[in-house]
Protein backbone atom coordinates (compact mmCIF):
# COMPACT_ATOMS: atom_id res chain seq x y z
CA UNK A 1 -6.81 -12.71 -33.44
CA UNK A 2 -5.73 -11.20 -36.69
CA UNK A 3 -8.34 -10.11 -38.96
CA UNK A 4 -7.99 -12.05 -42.33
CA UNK A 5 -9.41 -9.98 -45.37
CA UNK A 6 -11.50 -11.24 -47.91
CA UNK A 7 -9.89 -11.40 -51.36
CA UNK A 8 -11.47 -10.79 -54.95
CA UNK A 9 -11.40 -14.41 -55.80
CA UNK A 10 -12.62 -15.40 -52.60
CA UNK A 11 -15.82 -13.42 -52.58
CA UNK A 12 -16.32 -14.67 -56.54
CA UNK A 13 -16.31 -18.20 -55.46
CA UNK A 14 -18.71 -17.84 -52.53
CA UNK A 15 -21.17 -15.96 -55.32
CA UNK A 16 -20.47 -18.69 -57.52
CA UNK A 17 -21.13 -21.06 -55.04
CA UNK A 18 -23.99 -19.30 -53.76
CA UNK A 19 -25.61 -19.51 -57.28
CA UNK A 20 -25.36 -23.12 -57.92
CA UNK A 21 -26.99 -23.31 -54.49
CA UNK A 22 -23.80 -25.20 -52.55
CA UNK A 23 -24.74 -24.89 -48.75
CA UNK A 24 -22.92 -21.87 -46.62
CA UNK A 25 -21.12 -24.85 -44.96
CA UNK A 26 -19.50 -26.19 -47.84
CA UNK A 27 -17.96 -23.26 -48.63
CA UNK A 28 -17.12 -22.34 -45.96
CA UNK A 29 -14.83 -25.72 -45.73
CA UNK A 30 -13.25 -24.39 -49.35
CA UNK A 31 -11.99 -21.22 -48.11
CA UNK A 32 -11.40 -22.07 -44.62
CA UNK A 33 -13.53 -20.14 -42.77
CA UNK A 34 -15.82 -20.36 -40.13
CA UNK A 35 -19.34 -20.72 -41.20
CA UNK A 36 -20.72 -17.70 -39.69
CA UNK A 37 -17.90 -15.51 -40.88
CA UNK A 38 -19.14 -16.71 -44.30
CA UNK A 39 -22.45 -16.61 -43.95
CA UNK A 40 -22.01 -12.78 -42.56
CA UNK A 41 -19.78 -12.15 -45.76
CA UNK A 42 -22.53 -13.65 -48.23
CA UNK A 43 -25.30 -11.64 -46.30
CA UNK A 44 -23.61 -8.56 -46.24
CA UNK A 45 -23.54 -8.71 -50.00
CA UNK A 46 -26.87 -10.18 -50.97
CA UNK A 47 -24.82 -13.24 -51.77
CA UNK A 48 -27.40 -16.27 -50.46
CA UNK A 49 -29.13 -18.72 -51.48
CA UNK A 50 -32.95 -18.06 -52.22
CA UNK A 51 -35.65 -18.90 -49.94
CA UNK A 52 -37.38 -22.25 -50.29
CA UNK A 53 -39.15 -22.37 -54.03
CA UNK A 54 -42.72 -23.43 -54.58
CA UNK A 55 -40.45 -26.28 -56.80
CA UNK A 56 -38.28 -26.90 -54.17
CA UNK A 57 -41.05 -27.90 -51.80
CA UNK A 58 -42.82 -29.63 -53.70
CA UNK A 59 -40.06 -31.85 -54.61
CA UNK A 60 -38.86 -32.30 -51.02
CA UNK A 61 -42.38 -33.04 -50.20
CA UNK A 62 -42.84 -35.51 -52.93
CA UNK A 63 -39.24 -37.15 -51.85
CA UNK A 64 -40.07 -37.49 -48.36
CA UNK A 65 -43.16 -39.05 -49.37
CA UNK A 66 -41.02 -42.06 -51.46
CA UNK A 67 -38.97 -42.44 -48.45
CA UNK A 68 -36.01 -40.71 -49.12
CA UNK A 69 -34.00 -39.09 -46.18
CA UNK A 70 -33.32 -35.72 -45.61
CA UNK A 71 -29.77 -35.91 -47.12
CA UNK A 72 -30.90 -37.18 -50.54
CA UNK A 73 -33.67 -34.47 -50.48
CA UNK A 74 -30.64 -32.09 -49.18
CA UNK A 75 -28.92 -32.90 -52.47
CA UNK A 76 -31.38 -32.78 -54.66
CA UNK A 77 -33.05 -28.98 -53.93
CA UNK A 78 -29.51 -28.02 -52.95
CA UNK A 79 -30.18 -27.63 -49.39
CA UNK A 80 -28.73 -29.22 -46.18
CA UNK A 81 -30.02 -32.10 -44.58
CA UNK A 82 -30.71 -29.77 -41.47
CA UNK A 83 -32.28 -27.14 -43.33
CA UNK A 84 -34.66 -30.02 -44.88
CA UNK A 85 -35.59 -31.44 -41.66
CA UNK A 86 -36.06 -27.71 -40.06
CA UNK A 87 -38.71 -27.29 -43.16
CA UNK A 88 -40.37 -30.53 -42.41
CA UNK A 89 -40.65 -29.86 -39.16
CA UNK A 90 -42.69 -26.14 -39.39
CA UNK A 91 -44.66 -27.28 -41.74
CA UNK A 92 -45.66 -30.47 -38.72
CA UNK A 93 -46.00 -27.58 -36.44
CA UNK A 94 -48.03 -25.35 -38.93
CA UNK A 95 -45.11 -22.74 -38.55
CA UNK A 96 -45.09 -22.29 -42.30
C-alpha cells in the first residue's frame, strides 16, 4: 500500500472541522480516509475535539430526559450518536 501524505489544506480542514466539533467520522468521509488514519492525524497534532463539557452533559442529560434519541442529542452537543449512548451508558454503570 502506498503511503498517501497529508497535505496543508487537508490538515486545515480537519482543524477546522475539529473546532466546530464535526465528528472524526465525518471527516474522515471528506477527505477520504479511514477513520483511524484521521483520528491518528488529529491526535498527533492536538487536533480533537474536547472532552465532554459540564454544558454538554447537562444538555444531553436534559435531552434524553424529553425523549430525544441519541442522534438528535449527537447533533446538538456535536457528538456522535455512539459517543452519546457510550456516555449514557457509564454514567448507568457509575463509570463516570
Amino acid at each position: 500500500m502506498k503511503r498517501r501524505y497529508w497535505t496543508y489544506e487537508e490538515s486545515q480542514l480537519l482543524r477546522r472541522n475539529q473546532n466546530k466539533r464535526v465528528p472524526i467520522a465525518v471527516s474522515a468521509k471528506q477527505l477520504e480516509r479511514s477513520v483511524r488514519a484521521v483520528a491518528s492525524y488529529a491526535s498527533d497534532r492536538g487536533f480533537l475535539q474536547p472532552k465532554w463539557t459540564r454544558e454538554d452533559t447537562r444538555k444531553a442529560l436534559e435531552m434524553q430526559a424529553n425523549g430525544h434519541t441519541s442522534r438528535e442529542i449527537g447533533l446538538a452537543v456535536g457528538k456522535p450518536a455512539a459517543t452519546v449512548r457510550k456516555m449514557f451508558w457509564r454514567r448507568r454503570h457509575g463509570k463516570v
